[in-house]
N, C-alpha and C. Protein backbone atom coordinates (compact mmCIF):
# COMPACT_ATOMS: atom_id res chain seq x y z
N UNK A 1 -20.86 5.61 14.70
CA UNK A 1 -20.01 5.72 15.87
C UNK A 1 -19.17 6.98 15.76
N UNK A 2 -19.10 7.90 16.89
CA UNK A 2 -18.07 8.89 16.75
C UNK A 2 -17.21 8.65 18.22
N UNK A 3 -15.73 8.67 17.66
CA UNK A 3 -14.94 8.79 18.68
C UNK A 3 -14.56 10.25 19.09
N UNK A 4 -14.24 11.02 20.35
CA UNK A 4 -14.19 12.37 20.48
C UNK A 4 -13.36 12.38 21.48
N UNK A 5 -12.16 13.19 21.30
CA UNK A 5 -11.20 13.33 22.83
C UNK A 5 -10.80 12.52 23.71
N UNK A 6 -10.33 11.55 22.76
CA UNK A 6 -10.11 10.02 23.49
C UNK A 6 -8.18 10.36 23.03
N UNK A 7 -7.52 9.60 24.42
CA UNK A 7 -6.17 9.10 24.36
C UNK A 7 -6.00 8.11 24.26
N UNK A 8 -5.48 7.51 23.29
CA UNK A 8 -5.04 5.70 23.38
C UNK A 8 -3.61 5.61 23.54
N UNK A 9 -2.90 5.30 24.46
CA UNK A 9 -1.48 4.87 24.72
C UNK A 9 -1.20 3.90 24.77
N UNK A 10 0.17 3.38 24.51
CA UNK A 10 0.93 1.87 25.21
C UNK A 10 0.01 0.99 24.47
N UNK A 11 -0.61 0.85 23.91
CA UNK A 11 -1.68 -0.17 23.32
C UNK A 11 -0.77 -1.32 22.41
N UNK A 12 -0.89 -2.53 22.38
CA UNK A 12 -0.10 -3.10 21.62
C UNK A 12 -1.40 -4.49 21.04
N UNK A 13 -0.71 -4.66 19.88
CA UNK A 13 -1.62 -5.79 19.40
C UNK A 13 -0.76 -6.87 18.12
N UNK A 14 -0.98 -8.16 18.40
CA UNK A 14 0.25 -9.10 17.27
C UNK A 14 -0.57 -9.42 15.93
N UNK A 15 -1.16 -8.36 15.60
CA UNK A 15 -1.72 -8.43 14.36
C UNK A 15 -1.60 -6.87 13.45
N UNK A 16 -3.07 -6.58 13.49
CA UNK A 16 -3.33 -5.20 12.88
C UNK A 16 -4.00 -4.31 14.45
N UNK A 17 -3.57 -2.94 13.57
CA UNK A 17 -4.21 -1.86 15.03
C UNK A 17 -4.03 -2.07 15.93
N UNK A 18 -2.58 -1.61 16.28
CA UNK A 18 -2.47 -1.53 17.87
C UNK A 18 -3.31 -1.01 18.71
N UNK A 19 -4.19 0.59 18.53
CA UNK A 19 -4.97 0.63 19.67
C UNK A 19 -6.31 0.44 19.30
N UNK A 20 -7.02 0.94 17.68
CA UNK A 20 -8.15 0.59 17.11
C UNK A 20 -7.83 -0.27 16.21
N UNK A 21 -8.67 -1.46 15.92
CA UNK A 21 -8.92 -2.39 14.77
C UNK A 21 -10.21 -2.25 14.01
N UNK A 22 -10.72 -1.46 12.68
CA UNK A 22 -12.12 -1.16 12.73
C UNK A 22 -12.52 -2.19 11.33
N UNK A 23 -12.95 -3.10 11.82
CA UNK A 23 -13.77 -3.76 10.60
C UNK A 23 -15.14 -3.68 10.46
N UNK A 24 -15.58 -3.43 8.90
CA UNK A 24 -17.02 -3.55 8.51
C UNK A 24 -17.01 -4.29 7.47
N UNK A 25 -18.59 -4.65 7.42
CA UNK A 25 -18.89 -5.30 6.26
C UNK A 25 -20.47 -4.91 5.47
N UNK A 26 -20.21 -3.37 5.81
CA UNK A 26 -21.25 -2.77 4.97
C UNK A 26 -21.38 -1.68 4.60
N UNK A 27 -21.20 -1.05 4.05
CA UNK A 27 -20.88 0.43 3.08
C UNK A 27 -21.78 1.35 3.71
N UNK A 28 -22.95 1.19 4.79
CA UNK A 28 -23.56 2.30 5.46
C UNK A 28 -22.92 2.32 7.29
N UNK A 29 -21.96 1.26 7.24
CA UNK A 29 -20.93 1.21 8.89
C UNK A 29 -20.17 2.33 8.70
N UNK A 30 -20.22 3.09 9.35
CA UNK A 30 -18.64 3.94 9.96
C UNK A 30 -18.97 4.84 11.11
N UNK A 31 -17.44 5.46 11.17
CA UNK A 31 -16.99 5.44 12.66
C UNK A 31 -16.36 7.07 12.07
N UNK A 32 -16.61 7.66 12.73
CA UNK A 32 -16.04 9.43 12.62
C UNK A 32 -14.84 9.80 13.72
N UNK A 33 -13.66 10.30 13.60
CA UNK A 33 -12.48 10.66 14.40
C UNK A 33 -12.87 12.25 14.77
N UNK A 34 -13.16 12.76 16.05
CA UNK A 34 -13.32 14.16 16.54
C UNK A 34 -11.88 14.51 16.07
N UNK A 35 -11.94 15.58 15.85
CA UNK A 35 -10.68 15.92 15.90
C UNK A 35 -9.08 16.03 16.96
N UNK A 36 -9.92 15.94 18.10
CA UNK A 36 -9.15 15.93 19.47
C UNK A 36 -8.73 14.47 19.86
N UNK A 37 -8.37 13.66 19.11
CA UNK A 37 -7.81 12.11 19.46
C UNK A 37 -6.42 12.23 19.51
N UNK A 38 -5.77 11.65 20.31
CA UNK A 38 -4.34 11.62 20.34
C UNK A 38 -4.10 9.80 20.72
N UNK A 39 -2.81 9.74 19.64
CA UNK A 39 -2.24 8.05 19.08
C UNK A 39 -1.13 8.19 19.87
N UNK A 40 -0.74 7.99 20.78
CA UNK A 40 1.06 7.73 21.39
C UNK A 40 1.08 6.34 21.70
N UNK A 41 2.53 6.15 21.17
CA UNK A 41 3.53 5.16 21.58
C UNK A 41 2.32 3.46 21.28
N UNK A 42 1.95 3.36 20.50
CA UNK A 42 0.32 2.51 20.18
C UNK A 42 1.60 1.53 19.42
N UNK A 43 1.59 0.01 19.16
CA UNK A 43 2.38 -1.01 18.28
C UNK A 43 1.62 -1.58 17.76
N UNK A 44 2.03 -2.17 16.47
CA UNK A 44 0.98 -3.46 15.87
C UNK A 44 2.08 -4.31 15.36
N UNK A 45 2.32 -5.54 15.44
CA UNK A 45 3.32 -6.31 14.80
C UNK A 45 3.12 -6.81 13.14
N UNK A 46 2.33 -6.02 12.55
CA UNK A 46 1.77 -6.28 11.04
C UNK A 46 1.59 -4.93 10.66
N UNK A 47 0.30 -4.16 10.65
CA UNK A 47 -0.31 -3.42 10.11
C UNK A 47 -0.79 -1.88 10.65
N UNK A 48 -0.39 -0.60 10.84
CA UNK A 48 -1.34 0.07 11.32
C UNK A 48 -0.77 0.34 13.30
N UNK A 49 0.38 0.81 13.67
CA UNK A 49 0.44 0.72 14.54
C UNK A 49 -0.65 1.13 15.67
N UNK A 50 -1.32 2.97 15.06
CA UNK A 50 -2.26 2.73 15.98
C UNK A 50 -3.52 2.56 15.68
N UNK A 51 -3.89 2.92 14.28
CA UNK A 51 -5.31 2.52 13.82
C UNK A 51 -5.07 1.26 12.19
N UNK A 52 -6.10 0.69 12.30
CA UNK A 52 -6.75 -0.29 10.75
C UNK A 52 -7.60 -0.46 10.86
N UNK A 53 -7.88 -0.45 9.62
CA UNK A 53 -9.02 -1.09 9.05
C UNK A 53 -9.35 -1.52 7.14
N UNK A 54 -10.25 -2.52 7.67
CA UNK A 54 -10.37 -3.54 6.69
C UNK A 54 -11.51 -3.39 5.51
N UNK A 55 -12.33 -2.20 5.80
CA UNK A 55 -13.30 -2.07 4.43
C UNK A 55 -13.20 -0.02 4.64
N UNK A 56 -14.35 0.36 5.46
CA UNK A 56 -14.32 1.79 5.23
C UNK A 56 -13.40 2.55 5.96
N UNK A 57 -13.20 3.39 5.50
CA UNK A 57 -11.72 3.84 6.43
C UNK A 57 -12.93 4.93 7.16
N UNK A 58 -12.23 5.40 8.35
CA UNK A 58 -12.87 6.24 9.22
C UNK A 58 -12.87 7.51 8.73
N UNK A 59 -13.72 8.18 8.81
CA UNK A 59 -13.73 9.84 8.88
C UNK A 59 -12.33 10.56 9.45
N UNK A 60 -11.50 11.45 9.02
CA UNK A 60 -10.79 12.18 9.71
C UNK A 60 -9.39 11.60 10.46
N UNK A 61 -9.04 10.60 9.19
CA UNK A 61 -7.78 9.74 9.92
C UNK A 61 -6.90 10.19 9.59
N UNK A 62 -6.57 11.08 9.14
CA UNK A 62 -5.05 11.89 9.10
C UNK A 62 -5.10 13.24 9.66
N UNK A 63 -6.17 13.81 10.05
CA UNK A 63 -6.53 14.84 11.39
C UNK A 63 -5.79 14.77 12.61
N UNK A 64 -5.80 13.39 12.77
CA UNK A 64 -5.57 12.99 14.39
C UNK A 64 -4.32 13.47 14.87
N UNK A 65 -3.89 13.68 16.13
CA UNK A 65 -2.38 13.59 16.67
C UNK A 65 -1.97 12.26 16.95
N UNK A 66 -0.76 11.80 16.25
CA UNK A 66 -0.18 10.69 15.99
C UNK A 66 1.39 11.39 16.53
N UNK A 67 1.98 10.05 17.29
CA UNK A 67 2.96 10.20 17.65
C UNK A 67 3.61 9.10 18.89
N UNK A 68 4.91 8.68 17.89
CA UNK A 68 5.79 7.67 18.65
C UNK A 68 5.25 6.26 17.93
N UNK A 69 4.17 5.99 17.15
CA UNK A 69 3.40 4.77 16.81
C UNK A 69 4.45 4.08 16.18
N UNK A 70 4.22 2.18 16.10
CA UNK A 70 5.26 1.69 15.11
C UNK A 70 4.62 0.43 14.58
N UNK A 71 4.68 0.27 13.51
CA UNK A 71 4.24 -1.27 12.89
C UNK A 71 4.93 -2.16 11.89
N UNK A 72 5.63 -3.68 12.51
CA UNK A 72 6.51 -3.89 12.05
C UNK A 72 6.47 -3.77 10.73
N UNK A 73 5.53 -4.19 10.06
CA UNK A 73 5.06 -3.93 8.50
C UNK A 73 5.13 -3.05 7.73
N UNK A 74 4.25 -2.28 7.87
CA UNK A 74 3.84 -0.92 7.36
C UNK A 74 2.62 0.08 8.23
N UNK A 75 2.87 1.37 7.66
CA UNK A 75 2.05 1.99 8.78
C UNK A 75 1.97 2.42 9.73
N UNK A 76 2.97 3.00 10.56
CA UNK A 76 3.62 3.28 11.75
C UNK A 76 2.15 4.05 12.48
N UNK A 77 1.28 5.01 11.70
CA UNK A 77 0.51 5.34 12.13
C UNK A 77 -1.25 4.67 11.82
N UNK A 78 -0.90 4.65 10.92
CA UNK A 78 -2.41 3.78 10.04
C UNK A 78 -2.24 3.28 9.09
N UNK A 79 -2.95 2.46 8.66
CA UNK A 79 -3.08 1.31 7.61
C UNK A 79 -3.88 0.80 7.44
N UNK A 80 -4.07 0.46 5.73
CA UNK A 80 -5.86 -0.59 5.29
C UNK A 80 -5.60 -1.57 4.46
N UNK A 81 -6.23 -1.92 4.04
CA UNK A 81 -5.63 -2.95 2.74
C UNK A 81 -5.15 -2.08 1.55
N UNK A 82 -4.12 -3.24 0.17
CA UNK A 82 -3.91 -2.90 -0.98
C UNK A 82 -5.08 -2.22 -1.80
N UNK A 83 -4.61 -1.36 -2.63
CA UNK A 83 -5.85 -0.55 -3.07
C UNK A 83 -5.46 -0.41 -5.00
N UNK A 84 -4.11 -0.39 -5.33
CA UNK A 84 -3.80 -0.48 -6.46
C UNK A 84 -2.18 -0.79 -6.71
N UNK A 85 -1.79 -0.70 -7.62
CA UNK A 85 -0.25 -1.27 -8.03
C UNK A 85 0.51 -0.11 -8.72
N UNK A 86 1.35 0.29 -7.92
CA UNK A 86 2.20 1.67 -8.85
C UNK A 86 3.89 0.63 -8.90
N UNK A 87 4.51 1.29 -9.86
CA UNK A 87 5.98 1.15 -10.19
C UNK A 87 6.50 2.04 -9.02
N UNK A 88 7.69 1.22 -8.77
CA UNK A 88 8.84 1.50 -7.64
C UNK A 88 10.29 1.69 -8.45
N UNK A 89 11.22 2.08 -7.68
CA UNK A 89 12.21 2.47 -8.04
C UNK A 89 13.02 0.60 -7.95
N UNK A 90 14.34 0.49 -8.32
CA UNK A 90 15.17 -0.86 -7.86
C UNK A 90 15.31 -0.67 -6.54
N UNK A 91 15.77 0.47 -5.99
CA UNK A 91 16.12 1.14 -4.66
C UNK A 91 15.01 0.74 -3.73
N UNK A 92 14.10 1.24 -4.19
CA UNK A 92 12.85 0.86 -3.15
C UNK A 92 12.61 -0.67 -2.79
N UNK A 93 12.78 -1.13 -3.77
CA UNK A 93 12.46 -2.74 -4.08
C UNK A 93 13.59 -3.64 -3.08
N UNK A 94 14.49 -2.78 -3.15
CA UNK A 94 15.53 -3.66 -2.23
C UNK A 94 15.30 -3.21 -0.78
N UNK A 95 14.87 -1.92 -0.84
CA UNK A 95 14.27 -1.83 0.55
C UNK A 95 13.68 -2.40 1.08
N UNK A 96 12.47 -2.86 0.42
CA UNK A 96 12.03 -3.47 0.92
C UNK A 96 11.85 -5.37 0.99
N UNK A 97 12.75 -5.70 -0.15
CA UNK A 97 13.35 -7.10 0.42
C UNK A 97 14.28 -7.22 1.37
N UNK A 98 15.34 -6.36 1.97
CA UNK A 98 15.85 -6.49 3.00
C UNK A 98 15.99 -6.33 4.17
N UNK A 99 14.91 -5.12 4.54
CA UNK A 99 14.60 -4.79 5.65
C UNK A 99 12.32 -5.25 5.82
N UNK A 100 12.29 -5.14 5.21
CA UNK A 100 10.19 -5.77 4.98
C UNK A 100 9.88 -4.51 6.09
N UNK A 101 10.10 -3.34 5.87
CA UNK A 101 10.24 -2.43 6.57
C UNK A 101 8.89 -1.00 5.89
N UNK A 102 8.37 -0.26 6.54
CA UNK A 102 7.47 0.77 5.62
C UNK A 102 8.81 1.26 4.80
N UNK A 103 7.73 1.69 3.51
CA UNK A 103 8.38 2.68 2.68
C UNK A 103 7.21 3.99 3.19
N UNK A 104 8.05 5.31 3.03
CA UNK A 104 6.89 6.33 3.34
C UNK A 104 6.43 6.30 2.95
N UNK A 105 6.41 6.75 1.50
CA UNK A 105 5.33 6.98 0.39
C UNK A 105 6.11 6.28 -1.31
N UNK A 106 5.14 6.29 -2.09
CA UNK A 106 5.62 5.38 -2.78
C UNK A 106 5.46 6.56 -3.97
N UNK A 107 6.46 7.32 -5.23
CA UNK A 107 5.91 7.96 -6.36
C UNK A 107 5.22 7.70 -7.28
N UNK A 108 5.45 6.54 -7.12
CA UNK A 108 5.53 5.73 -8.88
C UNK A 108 4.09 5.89 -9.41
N UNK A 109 3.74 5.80 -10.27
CA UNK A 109 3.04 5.70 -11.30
C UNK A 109 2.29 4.07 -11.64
N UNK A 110 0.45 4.18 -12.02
CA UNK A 110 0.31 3.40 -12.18
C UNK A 110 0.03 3.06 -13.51
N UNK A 111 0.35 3.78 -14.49
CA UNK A 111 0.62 3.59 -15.86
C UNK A 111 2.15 3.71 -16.08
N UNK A 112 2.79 2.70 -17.51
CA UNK A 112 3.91 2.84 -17.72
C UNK A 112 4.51 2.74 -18.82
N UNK A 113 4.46 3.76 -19.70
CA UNK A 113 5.18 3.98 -20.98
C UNK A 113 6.35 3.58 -21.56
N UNK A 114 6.73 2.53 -22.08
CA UNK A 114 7.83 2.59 -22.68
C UNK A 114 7.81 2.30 -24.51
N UNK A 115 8.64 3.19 -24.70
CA UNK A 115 8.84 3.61 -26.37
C UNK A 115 10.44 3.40 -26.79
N UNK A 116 10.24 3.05 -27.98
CA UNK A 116 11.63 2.62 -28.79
C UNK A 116 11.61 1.07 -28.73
N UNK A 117 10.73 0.33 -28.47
CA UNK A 117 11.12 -0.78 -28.25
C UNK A 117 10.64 -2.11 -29.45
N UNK A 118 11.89 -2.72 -29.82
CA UNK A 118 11.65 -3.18 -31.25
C UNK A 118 11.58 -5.24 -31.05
N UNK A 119 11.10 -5.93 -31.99
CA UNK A 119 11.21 -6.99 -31.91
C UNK A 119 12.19 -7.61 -31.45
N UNK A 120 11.86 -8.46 -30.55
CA UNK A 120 13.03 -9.35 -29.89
C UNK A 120 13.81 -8.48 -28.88
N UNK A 121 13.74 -7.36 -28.74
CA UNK A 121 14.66 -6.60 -27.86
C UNK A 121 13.94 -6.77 -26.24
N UNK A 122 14.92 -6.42 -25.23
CA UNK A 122 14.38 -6.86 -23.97
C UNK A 122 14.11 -5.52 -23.76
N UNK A 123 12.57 -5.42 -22.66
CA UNK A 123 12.41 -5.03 -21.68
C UNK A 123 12.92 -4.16 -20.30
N UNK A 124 13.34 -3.43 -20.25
CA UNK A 124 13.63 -2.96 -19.03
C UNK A 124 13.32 -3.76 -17.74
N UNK A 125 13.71 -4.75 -16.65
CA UNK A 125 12.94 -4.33 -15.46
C UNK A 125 12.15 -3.61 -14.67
N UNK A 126 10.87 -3.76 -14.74
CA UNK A 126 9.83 -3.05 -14.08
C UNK A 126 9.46 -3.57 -12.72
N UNK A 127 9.57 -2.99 -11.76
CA UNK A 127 9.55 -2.95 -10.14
C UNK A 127 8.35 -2.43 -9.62
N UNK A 128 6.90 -3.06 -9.19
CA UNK A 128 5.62 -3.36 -8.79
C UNK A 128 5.34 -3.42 -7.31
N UNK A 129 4.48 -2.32 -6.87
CA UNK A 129 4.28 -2.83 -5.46
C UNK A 129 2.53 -2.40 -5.06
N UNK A 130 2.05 -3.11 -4.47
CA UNK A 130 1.10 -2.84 -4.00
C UNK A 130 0.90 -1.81 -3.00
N UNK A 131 0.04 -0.81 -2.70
CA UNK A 131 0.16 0.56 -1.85
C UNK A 131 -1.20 0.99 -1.60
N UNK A 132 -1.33 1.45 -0.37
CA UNK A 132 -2.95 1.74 0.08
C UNK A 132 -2.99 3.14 -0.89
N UNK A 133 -4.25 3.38 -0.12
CA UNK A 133 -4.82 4.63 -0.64
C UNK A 133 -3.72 6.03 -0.37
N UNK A 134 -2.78 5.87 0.81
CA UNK A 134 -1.68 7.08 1.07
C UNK A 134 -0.38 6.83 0.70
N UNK A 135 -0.32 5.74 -0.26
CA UNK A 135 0.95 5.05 -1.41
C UNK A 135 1.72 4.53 -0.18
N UNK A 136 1.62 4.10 0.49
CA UNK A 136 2.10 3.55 1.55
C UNK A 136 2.50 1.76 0.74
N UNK A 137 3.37 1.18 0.86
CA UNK A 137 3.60 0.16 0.36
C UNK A 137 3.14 -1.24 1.15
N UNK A 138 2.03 -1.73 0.57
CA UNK A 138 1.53 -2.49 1.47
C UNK A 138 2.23 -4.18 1.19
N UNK A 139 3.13 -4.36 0.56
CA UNK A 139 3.46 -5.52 -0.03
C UNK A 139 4.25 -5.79 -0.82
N UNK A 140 4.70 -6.59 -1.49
CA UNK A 140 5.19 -7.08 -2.62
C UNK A 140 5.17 -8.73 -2.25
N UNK A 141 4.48 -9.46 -3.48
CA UNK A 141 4.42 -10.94 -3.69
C UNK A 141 4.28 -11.41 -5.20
N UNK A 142 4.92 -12.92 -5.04
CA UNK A 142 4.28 -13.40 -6.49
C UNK A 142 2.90 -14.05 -6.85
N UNK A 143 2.03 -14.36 -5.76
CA UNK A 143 0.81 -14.66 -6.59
C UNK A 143 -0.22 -13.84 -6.48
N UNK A 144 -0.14 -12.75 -6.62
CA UNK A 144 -1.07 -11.73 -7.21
C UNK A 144 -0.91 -11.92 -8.58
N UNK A 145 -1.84 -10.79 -9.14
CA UNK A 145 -2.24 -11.28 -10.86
C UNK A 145 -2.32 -9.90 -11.46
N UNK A 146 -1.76 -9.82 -12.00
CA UNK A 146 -1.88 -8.20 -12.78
C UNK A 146 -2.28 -8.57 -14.38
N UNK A 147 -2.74 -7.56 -14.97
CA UNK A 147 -2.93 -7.85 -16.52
C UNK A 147 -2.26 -6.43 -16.98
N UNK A 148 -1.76 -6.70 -18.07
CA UNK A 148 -0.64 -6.28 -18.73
C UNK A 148 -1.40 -6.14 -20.20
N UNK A 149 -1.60 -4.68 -20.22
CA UNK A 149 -2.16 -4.21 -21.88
C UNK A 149 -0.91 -3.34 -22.52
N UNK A 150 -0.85 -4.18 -24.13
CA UNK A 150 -0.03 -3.56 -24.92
C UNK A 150 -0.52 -2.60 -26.00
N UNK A 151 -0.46 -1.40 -26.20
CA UNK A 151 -0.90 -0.76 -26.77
C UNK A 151 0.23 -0.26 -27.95
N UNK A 152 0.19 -0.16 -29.20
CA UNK A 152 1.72 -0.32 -29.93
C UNK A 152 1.44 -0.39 -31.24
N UNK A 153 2.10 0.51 -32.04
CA UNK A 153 2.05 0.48 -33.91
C UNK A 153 3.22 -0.25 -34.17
N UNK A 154 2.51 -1.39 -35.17
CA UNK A 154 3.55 -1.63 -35.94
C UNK A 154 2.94 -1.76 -36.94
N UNK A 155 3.79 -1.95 -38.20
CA UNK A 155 3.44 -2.00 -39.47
C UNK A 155 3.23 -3.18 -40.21
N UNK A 156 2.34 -3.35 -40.87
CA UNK A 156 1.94 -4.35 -41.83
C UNK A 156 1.24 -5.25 -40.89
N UNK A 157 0.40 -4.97 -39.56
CA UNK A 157 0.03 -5.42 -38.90
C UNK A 157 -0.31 -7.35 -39.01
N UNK A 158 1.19 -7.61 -39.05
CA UNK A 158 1.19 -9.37 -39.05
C UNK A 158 1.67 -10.43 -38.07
N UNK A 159 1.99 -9.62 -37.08
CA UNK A 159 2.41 -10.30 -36.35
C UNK A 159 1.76 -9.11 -34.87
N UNK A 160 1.14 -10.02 -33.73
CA UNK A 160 0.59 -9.42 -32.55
C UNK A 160 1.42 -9.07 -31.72
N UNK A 161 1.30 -8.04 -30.81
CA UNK A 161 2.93 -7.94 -29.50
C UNK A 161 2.71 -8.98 -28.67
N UNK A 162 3.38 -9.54 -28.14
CA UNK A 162 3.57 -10.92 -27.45
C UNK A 162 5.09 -10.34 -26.26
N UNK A 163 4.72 -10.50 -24.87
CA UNK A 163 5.80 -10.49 -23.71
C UNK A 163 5.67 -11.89 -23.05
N UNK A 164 6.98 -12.02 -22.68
CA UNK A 164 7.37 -12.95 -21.91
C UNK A 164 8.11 -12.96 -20.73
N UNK A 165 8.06 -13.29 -19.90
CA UNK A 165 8.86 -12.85 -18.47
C UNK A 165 8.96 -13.53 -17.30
N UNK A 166 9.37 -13.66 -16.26
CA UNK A 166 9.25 -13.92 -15.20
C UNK A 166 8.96 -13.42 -14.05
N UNK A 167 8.72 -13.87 -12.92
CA UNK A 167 8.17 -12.62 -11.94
C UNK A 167 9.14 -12.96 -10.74
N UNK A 168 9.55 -12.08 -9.72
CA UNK A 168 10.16 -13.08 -8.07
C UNK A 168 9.53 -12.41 -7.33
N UNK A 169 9.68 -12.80 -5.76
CA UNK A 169 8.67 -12.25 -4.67
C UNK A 169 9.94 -11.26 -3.95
């Protein structure tokens, strides 16, 4: 499918993709953006105000002219699903528990180093968010599942590293 010199306005939708919603379910489906598409004033009350999608992302989706779009979620202009887990700031984290509002972009890192750290001593708080492919913050919850590798010298190798913790949403 190619879309070409198309306007989508005023479009509203109480899910994902206010003016396009593009789902596939096969790795040879897609859909190509001409370069001449223009997104105005498009809503989604979730995801993606004026474009989503749910497996291949389209050809040429940050090409487009975008403008005025809003999604209560995330995504004011586009949005797809979670794609990996980077560290957030505390700042961010409260951002987004109090407002459930987009973050623009997210810095963080999906590896996370910490050194100096001795038996029995605590942890730092580490702040987790899920983020598409344009670090866009697609979430934060507690029953997702992350695995947690410790990599670490100690001496007289007799005792294994062992964490303990809690998680909140």
């Amino acid at each position: 499918k190619f879309i070409s010199n198309s306007a989508s306005s005023n479009n509203s939708d109480q899910g994902e993709g206010g003016a396009i919603y593009y789902t596939s379910s096969g790795k040879n489906s897609q859909v190509v953006l001409g370069s001449d598409n223009t997104f105005t004033s498009n809503s989604a009350s979730n995801i993606g105000g004026a474009l989503y999608w749910d497996y291949n992302e389209p050809k040429n989706v940050s090409s487009q002219a975008y403008s005025g779009n809003t999604a209560t979620k995330y995504g004011n202009n586009y949005g797809c699903f979670a794609q990996t887990m980077k560290t957030i700031t505390e700042a961010e984290y409260n951002a987004i528990n109090s407002s459930r509002r987009q973050l623009a972009t997210t810095s963080g890192s999906t590896n996370i180093s910490l050194s100096s750290q001795q038996s029995g001593g605590s942890l730092p708080t580490i702040y987790l968010a899920l983020v598409d492919e344009f670090d866009q913050i697609v979430k934060s919850d507690s029953s997702s599942t992350a695995t947690l590798s410790i990599t670490g010298s100690y001496s007289g190798a007799t005792y294994t590293p062992t964490l303990t913790g809690t998680t909140t949403q």
